[in-house]
N, C-alpha and C. Protein backbone atom coordinates (compact mmCIF):
# COMPACT_ATOMS: atom_id res chain seq x y z
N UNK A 1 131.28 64.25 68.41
CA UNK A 1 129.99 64.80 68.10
C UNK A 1 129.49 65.56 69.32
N UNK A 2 128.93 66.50 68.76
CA UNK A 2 128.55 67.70 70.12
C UNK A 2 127.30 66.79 70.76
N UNK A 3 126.62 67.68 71.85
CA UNK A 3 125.45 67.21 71.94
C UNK A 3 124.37 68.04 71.32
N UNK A 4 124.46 69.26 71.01
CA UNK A 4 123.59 70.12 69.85
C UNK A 4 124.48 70.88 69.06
N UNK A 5 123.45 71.76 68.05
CA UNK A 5 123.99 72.38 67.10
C UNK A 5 124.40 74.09 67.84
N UNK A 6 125.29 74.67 67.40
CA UNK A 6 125.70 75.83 67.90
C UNK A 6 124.19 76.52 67.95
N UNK A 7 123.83 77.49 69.02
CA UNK A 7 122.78 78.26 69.54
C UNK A 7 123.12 79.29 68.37
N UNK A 8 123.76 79.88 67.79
CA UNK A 8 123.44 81.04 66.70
C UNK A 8 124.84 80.66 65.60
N UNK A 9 124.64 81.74 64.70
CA UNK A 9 125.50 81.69 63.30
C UNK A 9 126.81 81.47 63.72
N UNK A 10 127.48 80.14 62.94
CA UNK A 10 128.53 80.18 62.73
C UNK A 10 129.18 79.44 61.52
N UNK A 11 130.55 79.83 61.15
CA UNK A 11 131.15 79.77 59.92
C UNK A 11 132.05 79.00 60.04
N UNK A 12 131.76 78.11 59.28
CA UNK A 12 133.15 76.58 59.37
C UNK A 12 133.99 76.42 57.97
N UNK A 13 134.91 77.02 58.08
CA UNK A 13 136.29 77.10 56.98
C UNK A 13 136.60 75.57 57.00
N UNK A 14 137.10 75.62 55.43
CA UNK A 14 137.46 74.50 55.02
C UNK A 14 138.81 74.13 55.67
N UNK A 15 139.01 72.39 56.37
CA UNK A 15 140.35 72.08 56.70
C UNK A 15 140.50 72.56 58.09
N UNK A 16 139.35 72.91 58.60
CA UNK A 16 139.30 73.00 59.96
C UNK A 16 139.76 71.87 60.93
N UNK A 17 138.73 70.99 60.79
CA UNK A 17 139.17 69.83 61.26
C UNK A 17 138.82 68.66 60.86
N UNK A 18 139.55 67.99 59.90
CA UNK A 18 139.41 66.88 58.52
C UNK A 18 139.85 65.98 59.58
N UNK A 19 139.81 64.82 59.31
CA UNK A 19 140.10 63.59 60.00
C UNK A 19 139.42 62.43 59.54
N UNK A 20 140.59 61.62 59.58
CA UNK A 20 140.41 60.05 59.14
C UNK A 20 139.35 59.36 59.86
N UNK A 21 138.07 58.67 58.88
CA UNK A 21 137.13 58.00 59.29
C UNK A 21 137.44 56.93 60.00
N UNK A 22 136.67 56.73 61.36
CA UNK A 22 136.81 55.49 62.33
C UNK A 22 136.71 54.41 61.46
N UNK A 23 137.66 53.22 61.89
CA UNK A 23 137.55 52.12 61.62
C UNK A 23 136.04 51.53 61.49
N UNK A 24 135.53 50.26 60.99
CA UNK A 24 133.86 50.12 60.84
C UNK A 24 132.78 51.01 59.45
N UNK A 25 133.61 52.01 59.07
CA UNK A 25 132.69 52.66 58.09
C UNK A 25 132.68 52.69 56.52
N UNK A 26 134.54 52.18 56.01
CA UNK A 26 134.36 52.11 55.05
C UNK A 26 135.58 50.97 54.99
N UNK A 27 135.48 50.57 53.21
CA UNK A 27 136.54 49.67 52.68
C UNK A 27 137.98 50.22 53.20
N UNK A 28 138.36 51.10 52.53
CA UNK A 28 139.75 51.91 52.88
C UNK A 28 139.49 53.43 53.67
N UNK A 29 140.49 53.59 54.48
CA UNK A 29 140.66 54.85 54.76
C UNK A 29 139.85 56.09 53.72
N UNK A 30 139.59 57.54 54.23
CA UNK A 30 139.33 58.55 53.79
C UNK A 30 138.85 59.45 54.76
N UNK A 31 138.49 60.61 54.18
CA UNK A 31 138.96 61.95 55.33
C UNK A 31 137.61 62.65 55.26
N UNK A 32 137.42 63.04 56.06
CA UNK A 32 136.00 63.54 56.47
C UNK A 32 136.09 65.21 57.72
N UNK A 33 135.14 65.57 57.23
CA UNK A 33 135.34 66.89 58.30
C UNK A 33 133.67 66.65 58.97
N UNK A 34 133.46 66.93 60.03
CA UNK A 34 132.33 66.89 60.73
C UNK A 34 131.97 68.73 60.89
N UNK A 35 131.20 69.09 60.03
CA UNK A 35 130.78 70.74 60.38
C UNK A 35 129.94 71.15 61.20
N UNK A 36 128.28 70.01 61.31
CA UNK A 36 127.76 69.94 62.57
C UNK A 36 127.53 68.81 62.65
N UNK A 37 128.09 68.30 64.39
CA UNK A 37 127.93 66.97 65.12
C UNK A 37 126.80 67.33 66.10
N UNK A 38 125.51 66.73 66.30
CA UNK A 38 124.52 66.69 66.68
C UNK A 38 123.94 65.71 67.41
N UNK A 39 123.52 65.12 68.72
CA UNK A 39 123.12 63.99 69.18
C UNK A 39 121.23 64.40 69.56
N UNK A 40 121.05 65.60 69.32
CA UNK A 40 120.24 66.28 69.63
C UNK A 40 118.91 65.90 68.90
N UNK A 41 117.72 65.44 69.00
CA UNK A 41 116.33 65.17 68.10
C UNK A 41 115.93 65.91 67.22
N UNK A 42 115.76 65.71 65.83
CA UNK A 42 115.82 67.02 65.29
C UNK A 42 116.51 67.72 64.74
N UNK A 43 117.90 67.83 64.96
CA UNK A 43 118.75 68.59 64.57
C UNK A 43 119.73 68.06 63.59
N UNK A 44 119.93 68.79 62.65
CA UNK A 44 120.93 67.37 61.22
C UNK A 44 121.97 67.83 62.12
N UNK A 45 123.39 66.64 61.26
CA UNK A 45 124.68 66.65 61.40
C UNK A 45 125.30 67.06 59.98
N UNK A 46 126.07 67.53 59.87
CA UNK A 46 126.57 68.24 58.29
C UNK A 46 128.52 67.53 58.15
N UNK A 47 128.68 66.61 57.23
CA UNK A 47 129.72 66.66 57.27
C UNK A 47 130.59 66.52 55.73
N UNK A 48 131.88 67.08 55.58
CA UNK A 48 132.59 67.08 54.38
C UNK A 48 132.82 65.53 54.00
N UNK A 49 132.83 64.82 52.81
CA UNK A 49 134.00 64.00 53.22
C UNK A 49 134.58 63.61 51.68
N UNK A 50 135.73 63.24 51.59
CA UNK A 50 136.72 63.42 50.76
C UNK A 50 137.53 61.79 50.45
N UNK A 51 137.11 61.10 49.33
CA UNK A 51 137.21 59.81 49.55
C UNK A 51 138.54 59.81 47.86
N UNK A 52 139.53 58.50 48.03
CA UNK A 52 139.91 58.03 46.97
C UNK A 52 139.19 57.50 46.00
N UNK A 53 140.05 57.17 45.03
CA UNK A 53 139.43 56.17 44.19
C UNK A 53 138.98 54.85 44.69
N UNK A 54 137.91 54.44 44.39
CA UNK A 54 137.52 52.98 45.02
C UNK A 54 137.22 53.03 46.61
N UNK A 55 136.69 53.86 47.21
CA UNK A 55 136.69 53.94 48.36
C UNK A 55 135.19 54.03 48.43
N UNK A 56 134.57 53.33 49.54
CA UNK A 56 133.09 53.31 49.53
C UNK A 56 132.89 53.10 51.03
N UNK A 57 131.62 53.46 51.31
CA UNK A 57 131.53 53.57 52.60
C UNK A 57 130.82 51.77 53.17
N UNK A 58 130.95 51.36 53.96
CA UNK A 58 129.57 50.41 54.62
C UNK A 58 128.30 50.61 54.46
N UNK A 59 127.68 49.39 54.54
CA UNK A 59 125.92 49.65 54.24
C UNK A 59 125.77 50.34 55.82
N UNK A 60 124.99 51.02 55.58
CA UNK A 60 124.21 52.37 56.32
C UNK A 60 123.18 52.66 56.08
N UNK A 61 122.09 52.84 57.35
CA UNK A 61 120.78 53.94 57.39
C UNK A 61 121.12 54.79 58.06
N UNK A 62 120.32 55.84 57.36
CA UNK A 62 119.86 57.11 58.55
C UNK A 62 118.38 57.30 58.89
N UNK A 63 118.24 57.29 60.14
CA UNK A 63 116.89 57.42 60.67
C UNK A 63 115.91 58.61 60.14
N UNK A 64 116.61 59.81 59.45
CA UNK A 64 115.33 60.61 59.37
C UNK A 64 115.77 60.74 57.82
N UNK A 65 116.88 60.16 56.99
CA UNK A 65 117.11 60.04 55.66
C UNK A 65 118.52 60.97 55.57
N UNK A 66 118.81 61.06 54.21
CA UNK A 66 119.98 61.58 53.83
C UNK A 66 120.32 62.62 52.48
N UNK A 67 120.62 63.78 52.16
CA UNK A 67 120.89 64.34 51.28
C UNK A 67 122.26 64.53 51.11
N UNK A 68 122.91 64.13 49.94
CA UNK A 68 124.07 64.22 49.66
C UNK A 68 124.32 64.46 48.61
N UNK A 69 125.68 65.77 49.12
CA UNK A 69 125.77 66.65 47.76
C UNK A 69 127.09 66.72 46.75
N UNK A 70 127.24 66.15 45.79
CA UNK A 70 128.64 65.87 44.84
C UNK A 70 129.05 67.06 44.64
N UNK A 71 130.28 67.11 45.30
CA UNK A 71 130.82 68.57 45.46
C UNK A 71 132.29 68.16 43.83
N UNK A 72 132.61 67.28 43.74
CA UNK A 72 133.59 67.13 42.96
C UNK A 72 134.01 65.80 43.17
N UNK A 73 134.06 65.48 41.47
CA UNK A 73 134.70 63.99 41.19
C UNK A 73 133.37 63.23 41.00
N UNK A 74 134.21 62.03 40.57
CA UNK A 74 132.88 61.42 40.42
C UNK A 74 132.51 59.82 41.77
N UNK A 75 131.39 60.01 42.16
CA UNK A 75 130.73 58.81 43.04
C UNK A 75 130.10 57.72 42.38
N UNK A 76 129.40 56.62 43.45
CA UNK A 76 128.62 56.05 43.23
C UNK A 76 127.75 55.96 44.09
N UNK A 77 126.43 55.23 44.47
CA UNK A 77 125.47 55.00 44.98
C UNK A 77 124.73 53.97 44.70
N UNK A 78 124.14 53.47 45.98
CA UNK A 78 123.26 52.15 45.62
C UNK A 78 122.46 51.99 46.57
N UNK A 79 121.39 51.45 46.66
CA UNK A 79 120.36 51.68 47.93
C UNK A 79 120.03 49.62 47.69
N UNK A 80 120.06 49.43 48.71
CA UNK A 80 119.63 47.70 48.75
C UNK A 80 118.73 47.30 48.11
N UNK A 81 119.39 46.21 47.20
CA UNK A 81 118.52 46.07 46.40
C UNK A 81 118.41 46.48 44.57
N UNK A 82 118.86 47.62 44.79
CA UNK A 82 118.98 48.51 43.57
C UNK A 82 120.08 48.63 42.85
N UNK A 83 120.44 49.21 41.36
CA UNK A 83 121.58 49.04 41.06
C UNK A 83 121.96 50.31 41.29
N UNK A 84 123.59 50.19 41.01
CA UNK A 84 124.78 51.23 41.18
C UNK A 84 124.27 52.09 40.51
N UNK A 85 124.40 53.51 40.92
CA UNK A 85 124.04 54.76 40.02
C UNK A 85 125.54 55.47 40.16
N UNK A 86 125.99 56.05 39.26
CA UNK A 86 127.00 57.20 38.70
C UNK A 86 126.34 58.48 39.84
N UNK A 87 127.23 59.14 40.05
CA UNK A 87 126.81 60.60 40.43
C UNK A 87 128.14 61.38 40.22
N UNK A 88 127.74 62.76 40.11
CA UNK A 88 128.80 63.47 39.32
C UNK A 88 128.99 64.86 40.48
N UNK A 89 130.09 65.74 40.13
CA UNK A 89 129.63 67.15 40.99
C UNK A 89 128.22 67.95 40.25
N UNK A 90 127.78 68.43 41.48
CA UNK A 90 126.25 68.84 41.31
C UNK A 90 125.23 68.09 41.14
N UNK A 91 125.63 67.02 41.21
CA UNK A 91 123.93 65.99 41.65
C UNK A 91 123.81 66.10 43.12
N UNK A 92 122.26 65.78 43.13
CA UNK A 92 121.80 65.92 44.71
C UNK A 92 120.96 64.60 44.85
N UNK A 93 121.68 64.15 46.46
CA UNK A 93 120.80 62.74 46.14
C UNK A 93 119.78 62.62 47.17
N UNK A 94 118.33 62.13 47.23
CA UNK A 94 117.85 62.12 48.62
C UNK A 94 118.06 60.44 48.72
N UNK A 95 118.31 60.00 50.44
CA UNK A 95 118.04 58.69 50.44
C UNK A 95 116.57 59.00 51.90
N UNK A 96 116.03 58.18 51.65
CA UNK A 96 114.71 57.93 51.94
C UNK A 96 115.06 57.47 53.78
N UNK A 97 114.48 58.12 54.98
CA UNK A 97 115.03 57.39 56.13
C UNK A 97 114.44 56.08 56.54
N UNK A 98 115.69 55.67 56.93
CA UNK A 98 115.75 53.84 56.65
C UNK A 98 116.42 53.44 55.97
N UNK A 99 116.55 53.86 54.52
CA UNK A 99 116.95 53.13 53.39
C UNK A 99 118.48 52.66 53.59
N UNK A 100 118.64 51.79 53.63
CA UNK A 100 119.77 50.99 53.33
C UNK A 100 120.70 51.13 52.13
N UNK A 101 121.73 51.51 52.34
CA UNK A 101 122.68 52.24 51.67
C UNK A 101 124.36 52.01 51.33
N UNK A 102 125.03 52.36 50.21
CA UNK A 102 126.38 52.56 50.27
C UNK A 102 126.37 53.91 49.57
N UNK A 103 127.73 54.46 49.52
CA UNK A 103 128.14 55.67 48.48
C UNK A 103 129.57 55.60 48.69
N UNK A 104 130.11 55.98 47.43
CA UNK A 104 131.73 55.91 47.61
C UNK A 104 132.15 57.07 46.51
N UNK A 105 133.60 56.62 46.48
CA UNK A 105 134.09 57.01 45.04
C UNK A 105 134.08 55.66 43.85
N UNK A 106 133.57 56.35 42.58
CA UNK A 106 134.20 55.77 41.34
C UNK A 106 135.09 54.81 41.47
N UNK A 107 135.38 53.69 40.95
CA UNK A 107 137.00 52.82 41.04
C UNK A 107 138.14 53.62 40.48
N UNK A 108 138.30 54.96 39.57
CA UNK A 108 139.09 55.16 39.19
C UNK A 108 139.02 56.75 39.10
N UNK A 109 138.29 57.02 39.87
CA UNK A 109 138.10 58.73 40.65
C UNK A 109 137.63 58.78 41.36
N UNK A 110 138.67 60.11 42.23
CA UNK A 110 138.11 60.80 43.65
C UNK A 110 136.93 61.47 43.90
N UNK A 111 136.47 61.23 45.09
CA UNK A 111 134.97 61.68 45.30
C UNK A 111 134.98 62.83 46.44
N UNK A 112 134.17 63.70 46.02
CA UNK A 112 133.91 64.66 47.27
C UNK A 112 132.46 65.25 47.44
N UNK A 113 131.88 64.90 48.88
CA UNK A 113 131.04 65.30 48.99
C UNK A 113 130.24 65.77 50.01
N UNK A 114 129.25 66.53 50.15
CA UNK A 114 128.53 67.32 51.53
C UNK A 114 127.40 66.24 52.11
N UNK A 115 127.26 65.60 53.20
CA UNK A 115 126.24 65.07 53.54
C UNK A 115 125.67 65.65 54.59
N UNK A 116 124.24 65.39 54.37
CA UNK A 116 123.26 65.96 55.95
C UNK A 116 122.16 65.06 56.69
N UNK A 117 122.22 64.28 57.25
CA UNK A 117 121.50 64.17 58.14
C UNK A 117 120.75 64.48 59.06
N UNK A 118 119.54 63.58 59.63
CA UNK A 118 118.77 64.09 61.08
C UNK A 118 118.79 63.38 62.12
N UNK A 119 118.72 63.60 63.36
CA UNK A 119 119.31 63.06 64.24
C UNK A 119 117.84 62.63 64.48
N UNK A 120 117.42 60.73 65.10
CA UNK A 120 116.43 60.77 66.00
C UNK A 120 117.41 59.50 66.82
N UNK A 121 116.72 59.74 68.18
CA UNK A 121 117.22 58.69 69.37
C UNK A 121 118.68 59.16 69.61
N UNK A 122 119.41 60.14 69.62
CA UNK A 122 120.71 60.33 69.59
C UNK A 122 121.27 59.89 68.77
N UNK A 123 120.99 59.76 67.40
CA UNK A 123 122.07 58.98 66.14
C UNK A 123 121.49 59.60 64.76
N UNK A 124 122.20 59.74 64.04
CA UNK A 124 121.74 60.36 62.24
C UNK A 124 122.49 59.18 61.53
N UNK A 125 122.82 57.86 61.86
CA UNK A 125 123.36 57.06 61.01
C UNK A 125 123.88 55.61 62.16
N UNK A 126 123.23 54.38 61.40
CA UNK A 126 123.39 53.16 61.64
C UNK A 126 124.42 51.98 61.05
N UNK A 127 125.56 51.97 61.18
CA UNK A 127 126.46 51.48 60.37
C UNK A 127 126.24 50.31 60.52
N UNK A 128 126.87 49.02 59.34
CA UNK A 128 126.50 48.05 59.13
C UNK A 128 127.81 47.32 58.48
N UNK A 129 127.34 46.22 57.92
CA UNK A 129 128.85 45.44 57.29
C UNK A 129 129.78 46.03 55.78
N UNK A 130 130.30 45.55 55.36
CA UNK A 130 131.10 46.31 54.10
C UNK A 130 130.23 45.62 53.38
N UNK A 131 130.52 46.22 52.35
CA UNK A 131 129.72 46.19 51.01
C UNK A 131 130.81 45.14 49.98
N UNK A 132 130.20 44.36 49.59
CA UNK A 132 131.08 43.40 48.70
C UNK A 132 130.86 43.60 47.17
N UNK A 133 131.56 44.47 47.07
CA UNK A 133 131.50 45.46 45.42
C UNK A 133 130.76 44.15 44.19
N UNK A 134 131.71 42.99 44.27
CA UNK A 134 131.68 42.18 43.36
C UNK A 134 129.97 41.71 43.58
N UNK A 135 129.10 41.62 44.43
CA UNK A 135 127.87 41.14 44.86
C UNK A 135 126.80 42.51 44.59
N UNK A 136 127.63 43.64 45.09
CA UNK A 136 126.62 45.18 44.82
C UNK A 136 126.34 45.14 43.54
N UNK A 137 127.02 44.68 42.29
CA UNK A 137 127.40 45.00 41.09
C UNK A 137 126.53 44.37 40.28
N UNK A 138 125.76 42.96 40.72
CA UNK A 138 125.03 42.07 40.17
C UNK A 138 123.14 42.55 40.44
């Protein structure tokens, strides 16, 4: 992650630089591109990411909230507390900053999608423990 966002226009092609999510963030492996990495106040982080079937991330906040965009396939979502929602390509989701969170893929489709964040204190996201599907579900 940079420490700010590029000073003027620039254009980030797909497959630039995809890479396997750090250990700590989700159930299984999946691939993610970081388009802007930001430690900066203020400034979102923008990243691709490209998940299997059944693949879901850890409970997570983001400090200034989250929009995430179903680029293809189908997801899920759940905010603590709340039940599982479906999301499809072309839904847009806001999560509220703070809110306590998962998102994945479907159990039996691939998920792809654009997320954005805002950075406060040097961070746009608080990772947390895995999500125990069989317990999210109830």
């Amino acid at each position: 992650m940079s420490d700010a966002c590029p000073p003027e226009m620039k254009i980030f092609r797909p497959g630039a630089g995809v890479s396997e999510v750090p250990a700590g963030m989700s159930n299984k492996p999946f691939w993610y591109e970081m388009l802007l990495g930001s430690k900066t106040d203020g400034e979102n982080t923008v990243m691709r990411g490209f998940a299997g079937p059944g693949v879901v991330t850890h409970w997570h906040r983001h400090p200034r909230g989250q929009v995430l965009i179903v680029v293809d396939g189908v997801g899920q979502v759940q905010r603590d507390g709340g039940d599982i929602c479906e999301i499809r390509a072309g839904d847009c989701v806001w999560i509220a900053p703070g809110e306590r969170h998962w998102h994945g893929a479907a159990p039996t489709a691939p998920f792809s999608y654009i997320s954005i964040q805002g950075v406060k204190d040097g961070s746009a996201v608080d990772w947390q423990e895995p999500v125990d599907l069989s317990e999210a579900a109830q």
